[in-house]
PDB file of N, CA and C in Angstrom:
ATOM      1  N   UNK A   1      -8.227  11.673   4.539  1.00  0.00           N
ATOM      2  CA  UNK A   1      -9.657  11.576   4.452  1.00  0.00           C
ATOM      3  C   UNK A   1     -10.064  10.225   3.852  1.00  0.00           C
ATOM      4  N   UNK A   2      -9.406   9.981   3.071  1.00  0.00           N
ATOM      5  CA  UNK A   2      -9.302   8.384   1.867  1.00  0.00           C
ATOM      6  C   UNK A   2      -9.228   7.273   3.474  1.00  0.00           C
ATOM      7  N   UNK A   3      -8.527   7.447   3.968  1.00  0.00           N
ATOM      8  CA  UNK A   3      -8.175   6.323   4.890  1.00  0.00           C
ATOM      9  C   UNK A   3      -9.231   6.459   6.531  1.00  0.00           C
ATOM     10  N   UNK A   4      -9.924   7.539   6.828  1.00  0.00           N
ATOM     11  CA  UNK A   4     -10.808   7.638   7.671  1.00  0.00           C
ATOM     12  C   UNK A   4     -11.981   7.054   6.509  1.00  0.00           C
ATOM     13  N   UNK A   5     -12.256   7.269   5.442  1.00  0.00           N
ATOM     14  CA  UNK A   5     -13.731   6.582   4.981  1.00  0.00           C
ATOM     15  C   UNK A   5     -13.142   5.171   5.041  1.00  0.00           C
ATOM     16  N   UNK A   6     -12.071   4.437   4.294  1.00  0.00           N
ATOM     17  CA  UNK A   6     -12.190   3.146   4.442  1.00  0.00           C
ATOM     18  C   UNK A   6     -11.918   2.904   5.667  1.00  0.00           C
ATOM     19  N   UNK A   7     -11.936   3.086   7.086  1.00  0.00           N
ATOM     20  CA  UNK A   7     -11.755   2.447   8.153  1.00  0.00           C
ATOM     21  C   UNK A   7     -13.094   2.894   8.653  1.00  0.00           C
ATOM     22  N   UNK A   8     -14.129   3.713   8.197  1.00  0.00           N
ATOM     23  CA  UNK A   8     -15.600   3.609   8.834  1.00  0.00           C
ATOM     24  C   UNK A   8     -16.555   3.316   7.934  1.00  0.00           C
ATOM     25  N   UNK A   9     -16.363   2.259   6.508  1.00  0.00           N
ATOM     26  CA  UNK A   9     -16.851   2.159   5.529  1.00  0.00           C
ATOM     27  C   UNK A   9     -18.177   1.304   5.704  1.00  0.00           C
ATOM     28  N   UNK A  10     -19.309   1.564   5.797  1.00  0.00           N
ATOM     29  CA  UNK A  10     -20.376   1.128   6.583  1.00  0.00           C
ATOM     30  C   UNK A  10     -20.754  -0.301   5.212  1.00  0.00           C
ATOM     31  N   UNK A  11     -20.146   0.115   3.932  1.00  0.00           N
ATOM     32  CA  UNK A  11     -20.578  -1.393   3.369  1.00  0.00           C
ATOM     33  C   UNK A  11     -19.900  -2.646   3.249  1.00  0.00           C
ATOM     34  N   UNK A  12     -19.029  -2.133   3.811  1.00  0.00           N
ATOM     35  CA  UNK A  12     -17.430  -3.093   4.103  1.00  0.00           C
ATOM     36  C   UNK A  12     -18.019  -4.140   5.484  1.00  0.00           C
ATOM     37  N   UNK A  13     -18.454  -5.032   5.438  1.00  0.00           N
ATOM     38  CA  UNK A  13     -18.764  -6.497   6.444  1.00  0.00           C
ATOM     39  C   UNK A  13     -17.266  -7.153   7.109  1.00  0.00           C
ATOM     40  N   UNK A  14     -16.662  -6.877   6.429  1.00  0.00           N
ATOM     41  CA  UNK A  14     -15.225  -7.254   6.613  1.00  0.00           C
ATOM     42  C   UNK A  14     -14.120  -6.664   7.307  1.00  0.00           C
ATOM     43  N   UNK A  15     -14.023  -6.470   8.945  1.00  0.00           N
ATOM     44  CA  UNK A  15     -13.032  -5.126   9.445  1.00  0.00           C
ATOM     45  C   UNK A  15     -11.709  -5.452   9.030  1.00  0.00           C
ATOM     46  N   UNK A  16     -11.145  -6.966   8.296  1.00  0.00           N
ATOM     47  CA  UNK A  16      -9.973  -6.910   8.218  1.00  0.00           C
ATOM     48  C   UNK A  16      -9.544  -5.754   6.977  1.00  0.00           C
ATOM     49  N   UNK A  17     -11.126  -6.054   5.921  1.00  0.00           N
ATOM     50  CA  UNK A  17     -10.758  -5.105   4.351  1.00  0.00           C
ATOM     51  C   UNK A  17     -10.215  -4.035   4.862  1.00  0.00           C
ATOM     52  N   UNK A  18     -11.344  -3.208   5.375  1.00  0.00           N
ATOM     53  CA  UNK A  18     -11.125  -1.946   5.768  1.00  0.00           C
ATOM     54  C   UNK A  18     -10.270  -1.756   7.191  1.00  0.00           C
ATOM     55  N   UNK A  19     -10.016  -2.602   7.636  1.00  0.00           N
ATOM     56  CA  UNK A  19      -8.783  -1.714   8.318  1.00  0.00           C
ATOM     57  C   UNK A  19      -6.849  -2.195   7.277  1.00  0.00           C
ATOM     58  N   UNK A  20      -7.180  -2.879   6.464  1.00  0.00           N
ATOM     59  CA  UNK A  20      -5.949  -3.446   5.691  1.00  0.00           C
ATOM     60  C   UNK A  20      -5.926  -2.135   4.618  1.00  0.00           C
ATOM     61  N   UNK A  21      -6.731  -2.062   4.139  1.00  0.00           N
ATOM     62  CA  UNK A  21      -6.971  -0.415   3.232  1.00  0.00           C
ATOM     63  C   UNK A  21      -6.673   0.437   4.055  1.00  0.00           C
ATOM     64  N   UNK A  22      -7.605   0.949   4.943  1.00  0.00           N
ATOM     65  CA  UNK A  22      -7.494   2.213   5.932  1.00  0.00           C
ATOM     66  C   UNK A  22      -6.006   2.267   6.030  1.00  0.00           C
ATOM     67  N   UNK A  23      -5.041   1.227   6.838  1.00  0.00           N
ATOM     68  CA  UNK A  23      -3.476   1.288   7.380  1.00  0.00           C
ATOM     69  C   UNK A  23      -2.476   1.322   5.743  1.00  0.00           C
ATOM     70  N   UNK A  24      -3.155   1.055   5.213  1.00  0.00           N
ATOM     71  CA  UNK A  24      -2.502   1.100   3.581  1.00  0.00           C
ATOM     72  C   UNK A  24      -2.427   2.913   3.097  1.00  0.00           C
ATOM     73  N   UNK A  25      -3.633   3.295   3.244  1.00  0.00           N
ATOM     74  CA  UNK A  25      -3.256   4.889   3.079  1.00  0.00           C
ATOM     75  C   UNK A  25      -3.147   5.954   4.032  1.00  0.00           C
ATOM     76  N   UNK A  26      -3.027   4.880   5.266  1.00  0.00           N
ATOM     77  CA  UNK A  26      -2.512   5.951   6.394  1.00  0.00           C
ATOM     78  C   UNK A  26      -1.013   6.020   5.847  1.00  0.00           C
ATOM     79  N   UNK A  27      -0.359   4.722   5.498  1.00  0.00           N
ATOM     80  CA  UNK A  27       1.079   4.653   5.550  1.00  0.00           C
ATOM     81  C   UNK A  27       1.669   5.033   4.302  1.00  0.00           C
ATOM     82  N   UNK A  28       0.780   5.029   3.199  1.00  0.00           N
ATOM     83  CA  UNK A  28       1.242   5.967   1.619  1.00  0.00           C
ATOM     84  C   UNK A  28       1.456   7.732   2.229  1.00  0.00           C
ATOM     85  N   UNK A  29       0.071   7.908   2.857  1.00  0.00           N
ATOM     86  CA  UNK A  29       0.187   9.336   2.853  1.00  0.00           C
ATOM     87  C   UNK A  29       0.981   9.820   4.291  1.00  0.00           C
ATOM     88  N   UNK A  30       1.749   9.053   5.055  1.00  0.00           N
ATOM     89  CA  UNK A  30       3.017   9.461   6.010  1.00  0.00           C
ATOM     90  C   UNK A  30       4.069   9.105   5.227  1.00  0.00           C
ATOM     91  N   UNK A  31       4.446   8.501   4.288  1.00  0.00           N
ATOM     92  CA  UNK A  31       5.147   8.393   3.008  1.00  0.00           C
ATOM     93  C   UNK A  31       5.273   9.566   2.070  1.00  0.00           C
ATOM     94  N   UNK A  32       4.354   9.893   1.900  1.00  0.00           N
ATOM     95  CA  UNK A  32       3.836  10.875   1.272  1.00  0.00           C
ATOM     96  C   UNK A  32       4.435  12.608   1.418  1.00  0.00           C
ATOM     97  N   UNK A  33       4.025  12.596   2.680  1.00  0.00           N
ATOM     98  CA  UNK A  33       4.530  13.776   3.675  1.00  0.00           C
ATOM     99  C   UNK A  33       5.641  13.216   3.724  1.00  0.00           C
ATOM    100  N   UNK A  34       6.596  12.805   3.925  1.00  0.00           N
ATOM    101  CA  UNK A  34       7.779  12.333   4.261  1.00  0.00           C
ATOM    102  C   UNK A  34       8.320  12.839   3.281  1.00  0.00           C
ATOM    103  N   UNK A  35       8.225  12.441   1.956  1.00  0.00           N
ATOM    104  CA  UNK A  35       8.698  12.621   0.881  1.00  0.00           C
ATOM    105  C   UNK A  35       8.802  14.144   0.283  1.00  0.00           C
ATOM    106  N   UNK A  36       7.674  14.523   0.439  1.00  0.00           N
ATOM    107  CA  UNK A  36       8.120  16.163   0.407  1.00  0.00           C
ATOM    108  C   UNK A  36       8.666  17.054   1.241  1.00  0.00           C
ATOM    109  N   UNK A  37       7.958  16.553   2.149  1.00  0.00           N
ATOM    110  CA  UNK A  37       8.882  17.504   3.265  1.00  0.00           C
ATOM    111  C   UNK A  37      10.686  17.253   3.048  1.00  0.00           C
ATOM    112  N   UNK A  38      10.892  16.175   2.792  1.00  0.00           N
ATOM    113  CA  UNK A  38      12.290  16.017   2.585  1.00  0.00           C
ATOM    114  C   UNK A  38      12.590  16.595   1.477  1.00  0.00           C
ATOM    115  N   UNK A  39      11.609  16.912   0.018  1.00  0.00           N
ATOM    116  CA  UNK A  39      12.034  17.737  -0.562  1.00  0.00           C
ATOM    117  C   UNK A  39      12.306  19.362  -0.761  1.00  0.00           C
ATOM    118  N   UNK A  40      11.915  19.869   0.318  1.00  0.00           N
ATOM    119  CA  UNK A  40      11.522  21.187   0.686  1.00  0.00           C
ATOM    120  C   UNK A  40      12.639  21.326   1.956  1.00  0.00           C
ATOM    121  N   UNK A  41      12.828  20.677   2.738  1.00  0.00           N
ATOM    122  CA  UNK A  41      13.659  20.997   3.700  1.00  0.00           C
ATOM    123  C   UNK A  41      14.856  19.797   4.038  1.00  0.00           C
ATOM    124  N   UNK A  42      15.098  20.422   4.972  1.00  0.00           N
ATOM    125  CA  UNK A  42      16.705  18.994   5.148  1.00  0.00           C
ATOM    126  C   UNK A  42      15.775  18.154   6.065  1.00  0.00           C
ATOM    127  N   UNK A  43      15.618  17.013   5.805  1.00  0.00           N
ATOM    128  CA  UNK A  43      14.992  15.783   6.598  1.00  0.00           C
ATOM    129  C   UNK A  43      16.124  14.839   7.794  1.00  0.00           C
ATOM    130  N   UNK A  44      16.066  14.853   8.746  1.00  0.00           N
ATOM    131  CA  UNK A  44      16.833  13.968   9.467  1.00  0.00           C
ATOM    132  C   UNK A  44      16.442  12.901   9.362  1.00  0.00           C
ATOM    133  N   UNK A  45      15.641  12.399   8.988  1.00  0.00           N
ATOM    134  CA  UNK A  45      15.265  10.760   8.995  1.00  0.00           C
ATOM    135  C   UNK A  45      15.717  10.292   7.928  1.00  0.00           C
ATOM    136  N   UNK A  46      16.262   9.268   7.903  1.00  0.00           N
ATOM    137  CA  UNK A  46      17.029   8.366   6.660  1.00  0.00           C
ATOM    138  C   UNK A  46      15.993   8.274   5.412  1.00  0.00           C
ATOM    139  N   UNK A  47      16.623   8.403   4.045  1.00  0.00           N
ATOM    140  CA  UNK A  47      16.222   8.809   2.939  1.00  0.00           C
ATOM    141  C   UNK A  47      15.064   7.948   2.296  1.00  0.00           C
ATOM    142  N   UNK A  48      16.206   6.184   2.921  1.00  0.00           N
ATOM    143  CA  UNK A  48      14.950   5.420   2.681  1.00  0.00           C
ATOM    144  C   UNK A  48      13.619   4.838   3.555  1.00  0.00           C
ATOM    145  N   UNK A  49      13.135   5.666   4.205  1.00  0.00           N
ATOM    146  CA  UNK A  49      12.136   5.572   5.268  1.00  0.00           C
ATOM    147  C   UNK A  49      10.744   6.035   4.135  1.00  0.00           C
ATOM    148  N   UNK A  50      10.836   7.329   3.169  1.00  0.00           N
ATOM    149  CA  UNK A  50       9.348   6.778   3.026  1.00  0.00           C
ATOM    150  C   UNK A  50       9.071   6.158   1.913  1.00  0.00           C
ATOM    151  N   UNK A  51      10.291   5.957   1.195  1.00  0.00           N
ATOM    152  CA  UNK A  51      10.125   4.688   0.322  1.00  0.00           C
ATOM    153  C   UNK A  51       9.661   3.206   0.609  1.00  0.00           C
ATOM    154  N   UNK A  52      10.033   2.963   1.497  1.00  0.00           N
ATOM    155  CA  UNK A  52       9.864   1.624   2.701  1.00  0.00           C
ATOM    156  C   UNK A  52       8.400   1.832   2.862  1.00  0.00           C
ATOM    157  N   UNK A  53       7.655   3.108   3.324  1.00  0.00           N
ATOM    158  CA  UNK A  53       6.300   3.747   3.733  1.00  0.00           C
ATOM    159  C   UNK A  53       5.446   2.938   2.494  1.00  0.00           C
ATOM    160  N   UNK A  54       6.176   3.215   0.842  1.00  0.00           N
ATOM    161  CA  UNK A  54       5.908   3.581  -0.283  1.00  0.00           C
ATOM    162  C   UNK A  54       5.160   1.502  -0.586  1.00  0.00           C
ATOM    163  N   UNK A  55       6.378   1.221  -0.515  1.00  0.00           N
ATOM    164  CA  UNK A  55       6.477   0.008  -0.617  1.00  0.00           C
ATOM    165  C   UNK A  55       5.647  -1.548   0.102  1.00  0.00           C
ATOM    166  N   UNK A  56       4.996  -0.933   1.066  1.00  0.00           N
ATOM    167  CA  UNK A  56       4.440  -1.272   2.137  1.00  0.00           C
ATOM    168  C   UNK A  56       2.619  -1.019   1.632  1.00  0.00           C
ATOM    169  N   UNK A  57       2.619   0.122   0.969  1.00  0.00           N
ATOM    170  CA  UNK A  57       1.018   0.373   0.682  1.00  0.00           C
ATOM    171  C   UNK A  57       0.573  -0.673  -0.551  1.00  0.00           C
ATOM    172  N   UNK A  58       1.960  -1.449  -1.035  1.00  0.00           N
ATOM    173  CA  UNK A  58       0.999  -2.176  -2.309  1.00  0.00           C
ATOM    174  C   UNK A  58       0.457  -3.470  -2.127  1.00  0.00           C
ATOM    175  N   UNK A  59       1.500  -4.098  -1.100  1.00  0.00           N
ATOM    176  CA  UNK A  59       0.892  -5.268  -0.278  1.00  0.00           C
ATOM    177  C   UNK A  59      -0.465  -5.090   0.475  1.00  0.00           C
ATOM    178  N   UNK A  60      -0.374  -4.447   1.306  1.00  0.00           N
ATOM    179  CA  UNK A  60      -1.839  -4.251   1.928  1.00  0.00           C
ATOM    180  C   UNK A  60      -2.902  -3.539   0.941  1.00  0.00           C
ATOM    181  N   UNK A  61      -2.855  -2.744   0.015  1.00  0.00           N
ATOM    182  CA  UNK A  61      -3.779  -2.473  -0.823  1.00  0.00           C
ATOM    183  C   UNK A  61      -4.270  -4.107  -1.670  1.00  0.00           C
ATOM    184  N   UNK A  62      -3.173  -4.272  -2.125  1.00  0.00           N
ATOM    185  CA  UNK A  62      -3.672  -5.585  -2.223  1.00  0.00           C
ATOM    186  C   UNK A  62      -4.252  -6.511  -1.879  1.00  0.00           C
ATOM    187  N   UNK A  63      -3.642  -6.840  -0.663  1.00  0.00           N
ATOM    188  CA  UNK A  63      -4.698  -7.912   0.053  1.00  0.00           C
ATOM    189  C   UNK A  63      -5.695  -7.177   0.373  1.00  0.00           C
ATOM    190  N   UNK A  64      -5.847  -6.132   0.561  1.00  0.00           N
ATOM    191  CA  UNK A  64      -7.539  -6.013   0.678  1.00  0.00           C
ATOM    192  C   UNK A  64      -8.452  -5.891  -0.051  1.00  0.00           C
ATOM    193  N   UNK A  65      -8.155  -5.853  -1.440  1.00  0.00           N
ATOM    194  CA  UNK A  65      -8.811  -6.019  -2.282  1.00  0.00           C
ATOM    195  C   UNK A  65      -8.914  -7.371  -2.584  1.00  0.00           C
ATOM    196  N   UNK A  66      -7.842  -7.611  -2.558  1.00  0.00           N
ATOM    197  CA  UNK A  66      -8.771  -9.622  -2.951  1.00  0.00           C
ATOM    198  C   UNK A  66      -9.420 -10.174  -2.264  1.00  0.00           C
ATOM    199  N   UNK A  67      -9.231  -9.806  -0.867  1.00  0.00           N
ATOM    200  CA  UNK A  67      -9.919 -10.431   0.080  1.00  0.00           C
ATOM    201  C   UNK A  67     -11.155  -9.533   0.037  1.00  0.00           C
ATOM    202  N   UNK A  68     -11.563  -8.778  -0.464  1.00  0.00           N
ATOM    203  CA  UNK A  68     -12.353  -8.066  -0.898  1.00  0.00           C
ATOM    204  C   UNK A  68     -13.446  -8.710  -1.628  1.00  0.00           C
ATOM    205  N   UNK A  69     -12.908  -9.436  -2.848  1.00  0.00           N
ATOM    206  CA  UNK A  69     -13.026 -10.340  -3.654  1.00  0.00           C
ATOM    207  C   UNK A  69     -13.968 -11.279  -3.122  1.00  0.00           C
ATOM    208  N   UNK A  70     -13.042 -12.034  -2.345  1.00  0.00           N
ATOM    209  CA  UNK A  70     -13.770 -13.636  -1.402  1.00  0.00           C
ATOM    210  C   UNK A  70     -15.031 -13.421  -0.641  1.00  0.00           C
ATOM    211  N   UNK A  71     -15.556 -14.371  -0.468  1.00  0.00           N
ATOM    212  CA  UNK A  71     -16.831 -14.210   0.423  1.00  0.00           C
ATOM    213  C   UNK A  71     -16.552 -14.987   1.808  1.00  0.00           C
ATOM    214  N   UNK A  72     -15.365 -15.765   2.049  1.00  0.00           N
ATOM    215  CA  UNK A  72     -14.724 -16.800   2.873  1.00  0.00           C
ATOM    216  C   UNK A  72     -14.518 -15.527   3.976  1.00  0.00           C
ATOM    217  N   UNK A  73     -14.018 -15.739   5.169  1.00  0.00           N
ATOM    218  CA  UNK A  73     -13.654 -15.039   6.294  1.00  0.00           C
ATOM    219  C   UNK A  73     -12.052 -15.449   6.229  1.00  0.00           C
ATOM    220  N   UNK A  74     -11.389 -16.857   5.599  1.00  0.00           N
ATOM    221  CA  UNK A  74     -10.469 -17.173   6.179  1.00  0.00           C
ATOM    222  C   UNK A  74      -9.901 -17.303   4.885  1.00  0.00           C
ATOM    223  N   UNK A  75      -8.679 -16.685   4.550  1.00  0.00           N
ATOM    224  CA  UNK A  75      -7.710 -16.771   3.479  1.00  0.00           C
ATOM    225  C   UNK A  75      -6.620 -17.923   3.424  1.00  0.00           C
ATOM    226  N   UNK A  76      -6.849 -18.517   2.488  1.00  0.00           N
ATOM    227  CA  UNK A  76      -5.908 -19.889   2.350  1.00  0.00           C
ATOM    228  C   UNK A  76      -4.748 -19.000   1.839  1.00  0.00           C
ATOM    229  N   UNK A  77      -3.262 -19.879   2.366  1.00  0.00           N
ATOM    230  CA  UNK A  77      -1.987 -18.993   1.894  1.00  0.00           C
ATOM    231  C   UNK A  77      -1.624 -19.411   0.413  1.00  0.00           C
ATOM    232  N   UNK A  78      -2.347 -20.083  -0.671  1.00  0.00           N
ATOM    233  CA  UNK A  78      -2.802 -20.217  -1.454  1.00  0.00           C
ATOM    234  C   UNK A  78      -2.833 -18.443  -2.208  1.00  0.00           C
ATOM    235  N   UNK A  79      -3.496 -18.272  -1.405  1.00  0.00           N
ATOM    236  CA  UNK A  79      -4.194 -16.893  -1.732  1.00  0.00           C
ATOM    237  C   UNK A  79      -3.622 -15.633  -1.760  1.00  0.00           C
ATOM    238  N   UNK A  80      -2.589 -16.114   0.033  1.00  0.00           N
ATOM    239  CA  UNK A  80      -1.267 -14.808   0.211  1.00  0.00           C
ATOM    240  C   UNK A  80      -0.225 -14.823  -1.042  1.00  0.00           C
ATOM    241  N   UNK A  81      -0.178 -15.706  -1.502  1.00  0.00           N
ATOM    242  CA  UNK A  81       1.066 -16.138  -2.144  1.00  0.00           C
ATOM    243  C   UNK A  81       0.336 -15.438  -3.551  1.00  0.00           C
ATOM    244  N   UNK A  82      -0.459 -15.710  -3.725  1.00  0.00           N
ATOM    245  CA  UNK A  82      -1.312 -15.059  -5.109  1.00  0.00           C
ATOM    246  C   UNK A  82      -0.987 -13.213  -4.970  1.00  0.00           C
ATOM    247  N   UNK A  83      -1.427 -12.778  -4.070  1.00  0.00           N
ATOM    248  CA  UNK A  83      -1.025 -11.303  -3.777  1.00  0.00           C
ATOM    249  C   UNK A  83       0.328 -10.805  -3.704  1.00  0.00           C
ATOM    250  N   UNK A  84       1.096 -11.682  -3.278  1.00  0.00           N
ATOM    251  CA  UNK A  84       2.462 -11.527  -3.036  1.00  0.00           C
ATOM    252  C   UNK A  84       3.203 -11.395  -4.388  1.00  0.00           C
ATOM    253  N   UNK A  85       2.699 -13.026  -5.145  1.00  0.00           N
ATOM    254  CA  UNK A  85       3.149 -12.656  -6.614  1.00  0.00           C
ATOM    255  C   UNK A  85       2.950 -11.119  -6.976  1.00  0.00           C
ATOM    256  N   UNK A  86       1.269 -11.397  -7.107  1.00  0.00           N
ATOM    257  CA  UNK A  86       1.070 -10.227  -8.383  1.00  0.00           C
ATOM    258  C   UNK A  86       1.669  -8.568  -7.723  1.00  0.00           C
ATOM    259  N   UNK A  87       1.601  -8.680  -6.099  1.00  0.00           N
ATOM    260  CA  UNK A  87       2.359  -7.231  -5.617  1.00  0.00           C
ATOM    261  C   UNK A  87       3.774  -6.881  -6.171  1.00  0.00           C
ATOM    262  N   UNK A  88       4.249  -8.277  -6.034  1.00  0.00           N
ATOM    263  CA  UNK A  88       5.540  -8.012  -6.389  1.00  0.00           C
ATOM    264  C   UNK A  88       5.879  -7.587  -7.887  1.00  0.00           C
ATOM    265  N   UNK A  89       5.107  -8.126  -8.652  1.00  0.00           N
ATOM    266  CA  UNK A  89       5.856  -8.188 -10.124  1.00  0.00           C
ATOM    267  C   UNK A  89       5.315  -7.167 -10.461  1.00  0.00           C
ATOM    268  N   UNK A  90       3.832  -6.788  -9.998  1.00  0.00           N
ATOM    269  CA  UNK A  90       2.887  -5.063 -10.503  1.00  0.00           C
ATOM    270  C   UNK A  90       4.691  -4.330 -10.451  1.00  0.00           C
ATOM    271  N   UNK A  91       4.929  -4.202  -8.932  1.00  0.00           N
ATOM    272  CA  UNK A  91       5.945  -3.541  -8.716  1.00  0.00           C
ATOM    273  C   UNK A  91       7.105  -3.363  -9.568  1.00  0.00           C
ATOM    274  N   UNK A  92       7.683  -4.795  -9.893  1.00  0.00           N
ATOM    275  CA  UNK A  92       8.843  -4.979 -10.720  1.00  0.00           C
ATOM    276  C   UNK A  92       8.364  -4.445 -12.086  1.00  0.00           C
ATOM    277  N   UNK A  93       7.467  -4.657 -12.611  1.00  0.00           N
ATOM    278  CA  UNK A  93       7.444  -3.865 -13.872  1.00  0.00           C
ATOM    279  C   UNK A  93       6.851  -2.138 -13.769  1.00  0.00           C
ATOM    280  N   UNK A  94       6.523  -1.967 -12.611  1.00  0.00           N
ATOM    281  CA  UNK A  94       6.468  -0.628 -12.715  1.00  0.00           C
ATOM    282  C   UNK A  94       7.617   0.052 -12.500  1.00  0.00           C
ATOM    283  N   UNK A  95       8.596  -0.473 -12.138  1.00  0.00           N
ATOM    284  CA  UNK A  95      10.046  -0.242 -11.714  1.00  0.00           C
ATOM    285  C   UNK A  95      10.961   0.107 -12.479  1.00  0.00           C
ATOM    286  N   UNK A  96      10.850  -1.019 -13.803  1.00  0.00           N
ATOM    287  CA  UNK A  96      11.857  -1.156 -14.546  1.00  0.00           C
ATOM    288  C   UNK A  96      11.095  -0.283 -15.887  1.00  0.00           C
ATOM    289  N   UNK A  97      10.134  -0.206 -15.897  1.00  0.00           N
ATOM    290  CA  UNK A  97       9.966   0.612 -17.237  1.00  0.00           C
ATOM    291  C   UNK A  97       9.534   2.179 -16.942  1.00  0.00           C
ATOM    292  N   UNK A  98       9.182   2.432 -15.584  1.00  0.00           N
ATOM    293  CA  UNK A  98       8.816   4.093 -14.908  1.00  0.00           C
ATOM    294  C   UNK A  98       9.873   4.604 -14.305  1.00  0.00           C
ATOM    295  N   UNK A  99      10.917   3.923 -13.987  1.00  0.00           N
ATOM    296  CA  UNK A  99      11.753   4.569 -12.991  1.00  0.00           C
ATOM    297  C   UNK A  99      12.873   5.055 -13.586  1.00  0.00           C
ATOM    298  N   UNK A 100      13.459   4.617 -14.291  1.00  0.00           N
ATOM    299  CA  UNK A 100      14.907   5.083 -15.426  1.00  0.00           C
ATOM    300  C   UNK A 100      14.024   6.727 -16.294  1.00  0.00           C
ATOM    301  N   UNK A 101      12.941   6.507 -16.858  1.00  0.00           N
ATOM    302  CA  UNK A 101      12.437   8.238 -16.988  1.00  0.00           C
ATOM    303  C   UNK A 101      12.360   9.092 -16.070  1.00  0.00           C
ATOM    304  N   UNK A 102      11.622   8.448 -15.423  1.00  0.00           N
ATOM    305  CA  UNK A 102      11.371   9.266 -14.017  1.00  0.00           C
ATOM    306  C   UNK A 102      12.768   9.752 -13.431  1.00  0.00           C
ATOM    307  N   UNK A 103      13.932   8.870 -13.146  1.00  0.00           N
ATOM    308  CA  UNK A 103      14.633   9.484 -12.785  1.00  0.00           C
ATOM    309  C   UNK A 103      15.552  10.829 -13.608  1.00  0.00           C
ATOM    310  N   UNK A 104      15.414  10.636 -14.858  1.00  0.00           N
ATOM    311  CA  UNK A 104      15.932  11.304 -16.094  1.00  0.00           C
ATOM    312  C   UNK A 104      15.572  13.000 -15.784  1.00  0.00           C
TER     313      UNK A 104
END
């Protein structure tokens, strides 16, 4: 439902925002389902498929929010590289200090 409002988001001027959001929680929540269903039943699809799903929603959540941000139409890679950082390292420290409990 999250990902049908941002892909018909009538205040969004921007179809890249909202369709970069929209495909961001289409692909968390087939991640999502993936992930339980594999916990509930035997999954044939390889283990790391909706982690990959998982991994994939922080980049595009990202860029659509910064570009969110801009009032420009055209993103300098200036800019990718800015998202890329901060996706990555959000990640790396959510990694290294959530995941050793979590797995516990």
């Amino acid at each position: 439902m999250a990902s049908a409002i941002a892909f018909k988001a009538p205040l969004v001027t921007d179809r890249v925002v909202a369709v970069t959001i929209g495909s961001g929680l289409v692909i968390w929540s087939i991640g999502s389902f993936l992930s339980t269903w594999g916990s509930f039943y035997e999954l044939t699809l390889a283990l790391w498929l909706p982690e990959f799903l998982y991994s994939l929603f922080y980049p595009l959540l990202f860029f659509g929010v910064i570009r969110t941000f801009t009032k420009r139409v055209k993103i300098a890679a200036l800019e990718l590289l800015d998202t890329a950082i901060i996706a990555i390292g959000f990640t790396s420290v959510l990694t290294a200090f959530l995941l050793k409990p979590a797995m516990i």
